[in-house]
N, C-alpha and C. Protein backbone atom coordinates (compact mmCIF):
# COMPACT_ATOMS: atom_id res chain seq x y z
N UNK A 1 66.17 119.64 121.08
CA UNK A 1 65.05 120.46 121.39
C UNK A 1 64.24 120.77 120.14
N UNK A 2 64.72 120.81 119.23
CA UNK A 2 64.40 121.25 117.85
C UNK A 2 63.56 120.29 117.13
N UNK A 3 64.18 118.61 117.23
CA UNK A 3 63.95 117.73 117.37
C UNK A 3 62.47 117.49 117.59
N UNK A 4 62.05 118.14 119.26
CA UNK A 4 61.13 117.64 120.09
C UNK A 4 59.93 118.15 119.07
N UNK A 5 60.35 119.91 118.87
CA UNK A 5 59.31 120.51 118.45
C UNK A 5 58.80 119.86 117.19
N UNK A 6 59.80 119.65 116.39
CA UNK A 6 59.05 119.33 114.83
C UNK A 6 58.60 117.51 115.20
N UNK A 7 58.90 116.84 115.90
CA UNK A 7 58.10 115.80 116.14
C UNK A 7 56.37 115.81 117.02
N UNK A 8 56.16 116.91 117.55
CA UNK A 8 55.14 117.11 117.82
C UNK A 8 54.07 117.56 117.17
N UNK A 9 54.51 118.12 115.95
CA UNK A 9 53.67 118.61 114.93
C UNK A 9 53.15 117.41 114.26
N UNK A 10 54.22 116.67 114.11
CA UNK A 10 53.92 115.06 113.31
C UNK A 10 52.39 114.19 113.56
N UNK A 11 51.54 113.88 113.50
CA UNK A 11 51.12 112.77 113.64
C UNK A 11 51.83 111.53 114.12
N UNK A 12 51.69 110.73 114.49
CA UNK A 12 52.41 109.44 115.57
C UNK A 12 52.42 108.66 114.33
N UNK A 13 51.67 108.44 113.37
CA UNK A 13 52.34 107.02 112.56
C UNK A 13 53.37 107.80 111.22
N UNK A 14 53.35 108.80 111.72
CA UNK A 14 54.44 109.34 110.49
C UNK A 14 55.96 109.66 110.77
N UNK A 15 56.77 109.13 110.21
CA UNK A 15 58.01 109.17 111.01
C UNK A 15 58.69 110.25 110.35
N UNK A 16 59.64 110.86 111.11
CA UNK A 16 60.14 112.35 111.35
C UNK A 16 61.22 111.87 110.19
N UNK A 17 62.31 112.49 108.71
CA UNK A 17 63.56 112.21 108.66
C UNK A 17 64.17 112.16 109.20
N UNK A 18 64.87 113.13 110.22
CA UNK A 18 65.40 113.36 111.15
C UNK A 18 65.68 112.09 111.74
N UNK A 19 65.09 111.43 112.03
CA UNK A 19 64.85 109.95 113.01
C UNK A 19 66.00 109.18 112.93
N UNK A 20 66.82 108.87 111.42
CA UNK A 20 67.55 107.91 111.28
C UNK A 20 68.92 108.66 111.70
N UNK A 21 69.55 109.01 113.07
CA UNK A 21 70.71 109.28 113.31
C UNK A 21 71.11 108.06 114.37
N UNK A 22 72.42 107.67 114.05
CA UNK A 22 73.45 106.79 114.29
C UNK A 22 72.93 106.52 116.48
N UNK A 23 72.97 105.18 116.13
CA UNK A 23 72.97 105.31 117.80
C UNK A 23 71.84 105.83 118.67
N UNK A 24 70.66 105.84 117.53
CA UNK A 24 69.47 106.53 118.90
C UNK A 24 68.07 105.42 117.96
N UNK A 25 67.39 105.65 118.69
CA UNK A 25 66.21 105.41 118.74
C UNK A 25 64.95 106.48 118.40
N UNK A 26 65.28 106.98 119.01
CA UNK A 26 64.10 108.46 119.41
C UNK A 26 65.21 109.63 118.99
N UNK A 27 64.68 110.26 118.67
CA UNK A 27 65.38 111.50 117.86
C UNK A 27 65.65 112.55 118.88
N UNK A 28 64.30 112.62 119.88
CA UNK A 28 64.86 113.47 120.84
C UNK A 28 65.88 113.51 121.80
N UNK A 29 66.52 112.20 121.54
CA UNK A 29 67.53 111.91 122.32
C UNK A 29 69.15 111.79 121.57
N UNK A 30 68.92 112.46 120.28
CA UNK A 30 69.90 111.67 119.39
C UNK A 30 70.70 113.39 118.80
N UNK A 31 70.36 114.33 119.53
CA UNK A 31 70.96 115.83 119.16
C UNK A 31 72.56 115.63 118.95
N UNK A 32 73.66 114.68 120.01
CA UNK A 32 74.90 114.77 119.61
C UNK A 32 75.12 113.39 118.73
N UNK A 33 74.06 113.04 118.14
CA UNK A 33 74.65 111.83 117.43
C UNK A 33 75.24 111.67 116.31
N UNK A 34 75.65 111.04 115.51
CA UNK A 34 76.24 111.57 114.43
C UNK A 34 75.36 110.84 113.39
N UNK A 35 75.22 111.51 112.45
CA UNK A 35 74.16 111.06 111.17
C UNK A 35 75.06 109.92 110.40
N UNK A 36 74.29 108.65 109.91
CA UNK A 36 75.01 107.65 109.24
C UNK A 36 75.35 108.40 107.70
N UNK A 37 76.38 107.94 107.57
CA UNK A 37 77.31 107.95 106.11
C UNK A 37 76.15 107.09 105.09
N UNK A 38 75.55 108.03 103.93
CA UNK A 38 74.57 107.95 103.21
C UNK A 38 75.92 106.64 102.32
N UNK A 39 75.17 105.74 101.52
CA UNK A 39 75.49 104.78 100.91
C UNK A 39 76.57 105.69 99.18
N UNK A 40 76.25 106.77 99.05
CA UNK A 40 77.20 107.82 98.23
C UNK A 40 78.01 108.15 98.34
N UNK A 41 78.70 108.02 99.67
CA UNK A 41 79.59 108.78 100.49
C UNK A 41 80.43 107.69 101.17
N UNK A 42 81.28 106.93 99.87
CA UNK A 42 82.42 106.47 100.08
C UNK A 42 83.42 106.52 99.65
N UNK A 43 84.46 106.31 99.92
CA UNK A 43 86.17 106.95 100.41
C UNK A 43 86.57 106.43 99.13
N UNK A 44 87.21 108.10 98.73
CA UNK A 44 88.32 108.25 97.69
C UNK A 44 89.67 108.08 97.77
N UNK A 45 90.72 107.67 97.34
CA UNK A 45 92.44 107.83 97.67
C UNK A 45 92.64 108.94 97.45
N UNK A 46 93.40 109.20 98.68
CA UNK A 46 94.09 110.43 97.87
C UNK A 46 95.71 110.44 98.79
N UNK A 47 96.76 110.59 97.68
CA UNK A 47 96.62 110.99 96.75
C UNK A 47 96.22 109.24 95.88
N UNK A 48 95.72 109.13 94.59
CA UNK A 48 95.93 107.42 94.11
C UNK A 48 97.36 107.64 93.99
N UNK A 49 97.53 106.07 94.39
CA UNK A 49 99.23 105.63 94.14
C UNK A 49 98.98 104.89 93.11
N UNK A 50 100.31 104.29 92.45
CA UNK A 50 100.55 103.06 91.29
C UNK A 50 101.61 102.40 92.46
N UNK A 51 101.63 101.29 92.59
CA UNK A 51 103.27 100.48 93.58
C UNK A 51 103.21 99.28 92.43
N UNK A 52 104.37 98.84 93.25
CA UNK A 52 104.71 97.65 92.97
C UNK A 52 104.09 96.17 93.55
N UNK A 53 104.12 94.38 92.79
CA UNK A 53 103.47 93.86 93.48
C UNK A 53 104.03 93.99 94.87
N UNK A 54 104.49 94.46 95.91
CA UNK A 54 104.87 94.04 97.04
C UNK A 54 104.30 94.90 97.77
N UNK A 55 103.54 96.05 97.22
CA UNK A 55 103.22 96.94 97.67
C UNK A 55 101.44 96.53 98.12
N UNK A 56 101.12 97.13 99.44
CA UNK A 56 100.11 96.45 99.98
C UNK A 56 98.66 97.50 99.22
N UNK A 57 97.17 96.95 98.99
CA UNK A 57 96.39 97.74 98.01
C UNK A 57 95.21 97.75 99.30
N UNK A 58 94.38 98.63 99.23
CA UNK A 58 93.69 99.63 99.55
C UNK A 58 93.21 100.82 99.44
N UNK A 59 93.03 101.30 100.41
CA UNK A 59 92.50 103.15 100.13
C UNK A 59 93.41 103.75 100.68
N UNK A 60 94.37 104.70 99.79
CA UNK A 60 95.37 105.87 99.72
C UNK A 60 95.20 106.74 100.65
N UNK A 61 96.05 107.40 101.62
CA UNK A 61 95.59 108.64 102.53
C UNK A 61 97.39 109.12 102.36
N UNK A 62 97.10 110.69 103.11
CA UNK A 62 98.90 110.96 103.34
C UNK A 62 99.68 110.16 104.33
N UNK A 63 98.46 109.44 105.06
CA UNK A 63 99.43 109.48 106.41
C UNK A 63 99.55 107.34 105.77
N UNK A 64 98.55 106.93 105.43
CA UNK A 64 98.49 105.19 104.75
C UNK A 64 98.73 105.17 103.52
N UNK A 65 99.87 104.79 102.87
CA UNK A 65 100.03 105.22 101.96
C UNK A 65 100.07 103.23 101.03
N UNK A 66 98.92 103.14 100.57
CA UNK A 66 98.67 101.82 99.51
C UNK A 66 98.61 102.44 98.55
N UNK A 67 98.32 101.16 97.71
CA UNK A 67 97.96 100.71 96.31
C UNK A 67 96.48 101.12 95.85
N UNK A 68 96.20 102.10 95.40
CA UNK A 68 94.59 102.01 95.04
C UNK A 68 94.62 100.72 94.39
N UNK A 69 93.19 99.81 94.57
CA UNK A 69 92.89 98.85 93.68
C UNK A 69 91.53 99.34 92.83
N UNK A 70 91.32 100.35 92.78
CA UNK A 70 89.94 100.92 92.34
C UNK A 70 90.23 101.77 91.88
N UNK A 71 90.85 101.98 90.69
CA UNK A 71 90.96 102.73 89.35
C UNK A 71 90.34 102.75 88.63
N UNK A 72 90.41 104.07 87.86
CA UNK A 72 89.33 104.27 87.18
C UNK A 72 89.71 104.92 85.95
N UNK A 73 89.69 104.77 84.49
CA UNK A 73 90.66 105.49 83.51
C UNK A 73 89.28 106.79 83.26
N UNK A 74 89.50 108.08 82.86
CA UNK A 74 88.46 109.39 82.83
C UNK A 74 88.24 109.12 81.62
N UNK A 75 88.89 108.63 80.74
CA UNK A 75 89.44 108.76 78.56
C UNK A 75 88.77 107.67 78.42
N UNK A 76 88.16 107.04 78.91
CA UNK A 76 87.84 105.56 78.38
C UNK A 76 86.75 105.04 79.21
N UNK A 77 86.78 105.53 80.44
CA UNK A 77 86.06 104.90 81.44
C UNK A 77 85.49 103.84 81.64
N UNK A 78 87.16 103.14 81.74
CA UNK A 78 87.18 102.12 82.20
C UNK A 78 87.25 101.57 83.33
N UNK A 79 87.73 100.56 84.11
CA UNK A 79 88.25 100.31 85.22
C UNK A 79 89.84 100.02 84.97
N UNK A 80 90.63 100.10 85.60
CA UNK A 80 92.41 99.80 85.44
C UNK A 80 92.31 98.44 86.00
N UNK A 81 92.77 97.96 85.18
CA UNK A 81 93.52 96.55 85.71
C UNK A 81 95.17 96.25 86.13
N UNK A 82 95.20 95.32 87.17
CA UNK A 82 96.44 95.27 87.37
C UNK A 82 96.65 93.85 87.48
N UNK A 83 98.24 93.79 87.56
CA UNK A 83 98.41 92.71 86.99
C UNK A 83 100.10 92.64 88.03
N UNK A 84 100.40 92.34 89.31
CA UNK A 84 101.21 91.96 90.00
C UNK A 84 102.18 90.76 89.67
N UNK A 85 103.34 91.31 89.16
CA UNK A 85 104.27 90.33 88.75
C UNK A 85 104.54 90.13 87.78
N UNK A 86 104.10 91.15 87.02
CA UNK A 86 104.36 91.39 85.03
C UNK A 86 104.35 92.95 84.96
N UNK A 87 105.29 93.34 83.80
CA UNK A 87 105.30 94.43 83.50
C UNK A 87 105.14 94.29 82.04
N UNK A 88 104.82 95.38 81.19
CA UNK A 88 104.04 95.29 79.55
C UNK A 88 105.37 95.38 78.70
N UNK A 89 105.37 94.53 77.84
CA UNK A 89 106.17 94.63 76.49
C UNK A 89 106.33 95.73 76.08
N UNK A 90 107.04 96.14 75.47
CA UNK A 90 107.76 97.14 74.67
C UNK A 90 106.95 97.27 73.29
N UNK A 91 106.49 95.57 73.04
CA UNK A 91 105.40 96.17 71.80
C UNK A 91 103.99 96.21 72.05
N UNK A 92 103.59 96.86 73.28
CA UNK A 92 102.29 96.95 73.75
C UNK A 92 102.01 98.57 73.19
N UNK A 93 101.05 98.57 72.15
CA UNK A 93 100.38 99.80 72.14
C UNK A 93 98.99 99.80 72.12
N UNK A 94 98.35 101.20 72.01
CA UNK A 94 97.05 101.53 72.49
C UNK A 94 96.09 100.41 71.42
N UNK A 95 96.65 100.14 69.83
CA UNK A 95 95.78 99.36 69.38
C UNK A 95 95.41 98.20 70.05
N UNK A 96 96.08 97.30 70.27
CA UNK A 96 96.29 96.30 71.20
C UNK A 96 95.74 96.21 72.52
N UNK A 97 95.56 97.50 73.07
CA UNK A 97 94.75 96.86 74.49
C UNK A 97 93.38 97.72 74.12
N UNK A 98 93.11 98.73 73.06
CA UNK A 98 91.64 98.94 72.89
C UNK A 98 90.85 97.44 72.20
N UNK A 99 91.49 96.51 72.00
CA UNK A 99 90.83 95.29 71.06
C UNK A 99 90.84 94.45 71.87
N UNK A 100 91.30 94.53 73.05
CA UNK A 100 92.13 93.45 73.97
C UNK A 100 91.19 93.37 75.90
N UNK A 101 91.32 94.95 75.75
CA UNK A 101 91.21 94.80 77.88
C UNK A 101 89.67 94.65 77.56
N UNK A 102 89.05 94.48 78.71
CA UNK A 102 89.73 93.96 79.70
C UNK A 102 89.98 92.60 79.89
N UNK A 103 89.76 92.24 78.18
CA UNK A 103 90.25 89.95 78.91
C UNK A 103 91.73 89.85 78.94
N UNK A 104 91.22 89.01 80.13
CA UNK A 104 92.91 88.76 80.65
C UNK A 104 93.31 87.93 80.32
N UNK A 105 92.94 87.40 79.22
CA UNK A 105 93.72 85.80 78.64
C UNK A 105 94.21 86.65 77.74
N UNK A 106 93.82 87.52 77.19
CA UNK A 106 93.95 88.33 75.20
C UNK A 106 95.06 89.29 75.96
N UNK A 107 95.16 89.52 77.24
CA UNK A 107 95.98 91.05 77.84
C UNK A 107 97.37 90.23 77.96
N UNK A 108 97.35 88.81 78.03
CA UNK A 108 98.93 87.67 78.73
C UNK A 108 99.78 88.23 77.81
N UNK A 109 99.20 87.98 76.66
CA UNK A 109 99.93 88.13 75.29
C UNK A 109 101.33 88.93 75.36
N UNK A 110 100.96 90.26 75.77
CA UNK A 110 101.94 91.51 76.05
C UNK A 110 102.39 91.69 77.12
N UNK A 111 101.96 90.64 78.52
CA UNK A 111 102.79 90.61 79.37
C UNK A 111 103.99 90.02 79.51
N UNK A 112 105.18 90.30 80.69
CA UNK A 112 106.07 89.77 80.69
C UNK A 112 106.05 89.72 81.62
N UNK A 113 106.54 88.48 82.35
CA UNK A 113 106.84 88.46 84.12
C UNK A 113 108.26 89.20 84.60
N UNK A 114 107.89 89.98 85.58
CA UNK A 114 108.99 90.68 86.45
C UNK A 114 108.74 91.02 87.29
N UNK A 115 109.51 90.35 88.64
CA UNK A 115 109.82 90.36 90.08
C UNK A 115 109.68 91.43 90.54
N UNK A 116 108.71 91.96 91.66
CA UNK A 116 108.77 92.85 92.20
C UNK A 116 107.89 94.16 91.19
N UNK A 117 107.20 93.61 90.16
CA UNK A 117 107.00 95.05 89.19
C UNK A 117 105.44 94.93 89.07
N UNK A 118 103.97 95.70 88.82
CA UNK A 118 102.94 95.43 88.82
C UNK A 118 102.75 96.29 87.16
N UNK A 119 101.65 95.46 86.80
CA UNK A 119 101.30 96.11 85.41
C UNK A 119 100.23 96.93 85.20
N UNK A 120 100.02 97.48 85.00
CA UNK A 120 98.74 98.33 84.49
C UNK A 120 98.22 98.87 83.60
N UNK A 121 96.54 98.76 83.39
CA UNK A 121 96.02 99.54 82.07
C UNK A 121 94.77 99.60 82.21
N UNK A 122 94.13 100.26 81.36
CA UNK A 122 92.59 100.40 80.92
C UNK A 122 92.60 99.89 79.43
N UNK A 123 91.09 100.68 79.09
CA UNK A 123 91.48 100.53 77.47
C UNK A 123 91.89 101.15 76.20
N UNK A 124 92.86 102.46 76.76
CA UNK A 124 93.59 103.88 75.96
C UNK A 124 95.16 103.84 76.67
N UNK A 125 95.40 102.94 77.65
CA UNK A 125 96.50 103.30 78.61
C UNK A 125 97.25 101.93 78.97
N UNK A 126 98.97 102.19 79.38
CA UNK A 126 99.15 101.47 80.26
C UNK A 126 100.62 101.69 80.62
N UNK A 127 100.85 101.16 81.87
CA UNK A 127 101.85 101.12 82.50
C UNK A 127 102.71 100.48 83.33
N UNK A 128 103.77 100.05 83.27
CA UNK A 128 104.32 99.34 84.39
C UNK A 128 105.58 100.45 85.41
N UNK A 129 104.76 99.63 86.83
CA UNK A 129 105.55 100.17 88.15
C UNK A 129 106.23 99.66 88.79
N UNK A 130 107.70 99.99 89.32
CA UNK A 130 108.47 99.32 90.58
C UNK A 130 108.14 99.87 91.80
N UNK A 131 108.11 101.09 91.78
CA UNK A 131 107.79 102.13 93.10
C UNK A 131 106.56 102.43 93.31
N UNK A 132 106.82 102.75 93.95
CA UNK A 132 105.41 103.61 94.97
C UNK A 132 105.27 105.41 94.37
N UNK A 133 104.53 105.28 93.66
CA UNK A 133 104.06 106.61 92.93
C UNK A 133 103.17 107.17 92.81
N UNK A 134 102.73 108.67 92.60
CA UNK A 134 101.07 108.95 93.05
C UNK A 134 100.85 109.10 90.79
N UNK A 135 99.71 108.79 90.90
CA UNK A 135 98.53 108.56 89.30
C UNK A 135 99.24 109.95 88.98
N UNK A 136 99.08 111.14 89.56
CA UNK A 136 99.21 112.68 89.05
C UNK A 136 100.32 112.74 88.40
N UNK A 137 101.26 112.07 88.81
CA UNK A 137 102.67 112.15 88.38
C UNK A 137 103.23 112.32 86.61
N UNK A 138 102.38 111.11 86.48
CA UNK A 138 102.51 110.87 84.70
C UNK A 138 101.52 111.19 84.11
N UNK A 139 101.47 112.40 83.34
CA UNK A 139 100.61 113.45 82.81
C UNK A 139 99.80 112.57 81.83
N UNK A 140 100.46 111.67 80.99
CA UNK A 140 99.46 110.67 80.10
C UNK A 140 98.40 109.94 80.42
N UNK A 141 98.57 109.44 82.13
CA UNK A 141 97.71 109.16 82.12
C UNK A 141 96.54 109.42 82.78
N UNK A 142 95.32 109.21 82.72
CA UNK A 142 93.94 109.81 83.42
C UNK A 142 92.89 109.16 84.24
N UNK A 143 93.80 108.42 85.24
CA UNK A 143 93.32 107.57 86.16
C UNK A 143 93.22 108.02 87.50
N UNK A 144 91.66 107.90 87.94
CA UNK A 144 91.24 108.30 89.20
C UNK A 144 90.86 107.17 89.85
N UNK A 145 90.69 107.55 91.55
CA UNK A 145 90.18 106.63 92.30
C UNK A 145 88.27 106.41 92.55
N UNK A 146 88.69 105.33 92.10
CA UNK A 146 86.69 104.99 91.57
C UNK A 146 85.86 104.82 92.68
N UNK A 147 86.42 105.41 93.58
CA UNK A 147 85.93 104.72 95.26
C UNK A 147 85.77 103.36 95.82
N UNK A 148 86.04 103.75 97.18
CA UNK A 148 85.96 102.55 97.94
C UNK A 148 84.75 101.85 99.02
C-alpha cells in the first residue's frame, strides 16, 4: 500500500528503488517479497575451522561443520594458503614464509608430505592440522573468514 502511494507521486519514466524486490515485477505487488541479497552481503564461517586433508572445505556453520577455504590472515593480510597432504617442517619460520608465500614452488621447500594432515599459512603464520578445529583456538594465530 505504501508502495502504491510513493509510486504515484513518481512520474512514469522514473523508476521507484523500491522496485527491485525478489520475485515481482511491479512493486505494488511485491509487499511480502523478500529484497535480493545486495552483492556485500556474503556468507562468513562461523565458527572458521582448520581440518585435515580429508576434511570436506566450504562455508563453516554450527550445525555444517567444513573447512573454510577462504582465509584470511588480520597481521598481514593476506590470504591463507593450504596445502592438503603436507604438514610444515620443524625448520619453517616466519623469515622464511615472509620471503616465500605466497609461491608455491618457494613454500615446497618446507613442506613435508603427511597422510591425512593439511598445511597452512599466510605471510607472518603457519600451521599444520590433523583435526577438525575452530581458527579461535590457537591464540597466535589471526585468521578470519574472508567470505564466501
Amino acid at each position: 500500500m505504501i508502495e502504491d502511494i510513493l509510486c504515484d507521486d513518481l512520474p512514469n519514466n522514473v523508476a521507484h528503488r523500491g522496485s527491485s524486490l525478489r520475485g515481482s515485477r511491479n512493486a505494488s505487488h511485491a509487499i511480502n517479497a523478500v529484497p535480493e541479497r545486495p552483492d556485500s552481503a556474503k556468507r562468513r564461517c562461523y565458527p572458521p575451522l582448520l581440518g585435515s586433508s580429508a576434511t570436506q572445505l566450504g562455508v563453516s556453520s554450527s550445525i555444517h561443520r567444513t573447512v573454510c577455504d577462504r582465509l584470511r590472515c588480520t597481521s598481514c593480510d593476506f590470504p591463507v594458503s593450504s596445502f592438503p597432504g603436507y604438514s610444515w617442517s620443524p625448520q619453517t619460520d616466519y623469515l622464511f614464509l615472509r620471503n616465500n608465500a605466497p609461491d608455491v614452488n618457494k613454500l615446497r621447500a618446507m613442506l613435508v608430505t603427511e597422510t591425512g594432515c593439511r598445511a597452512y599459512c599466510c605471510q607472518c603464520s603457519y600451521h599444520s592440522e590433523r583435526d577438525l578445529l575452530e581458527v579461535t583456538r590457537i591464540s597466535a594465530l589471526k585468521w578470519v573468514c574472508g567470505k564466501h
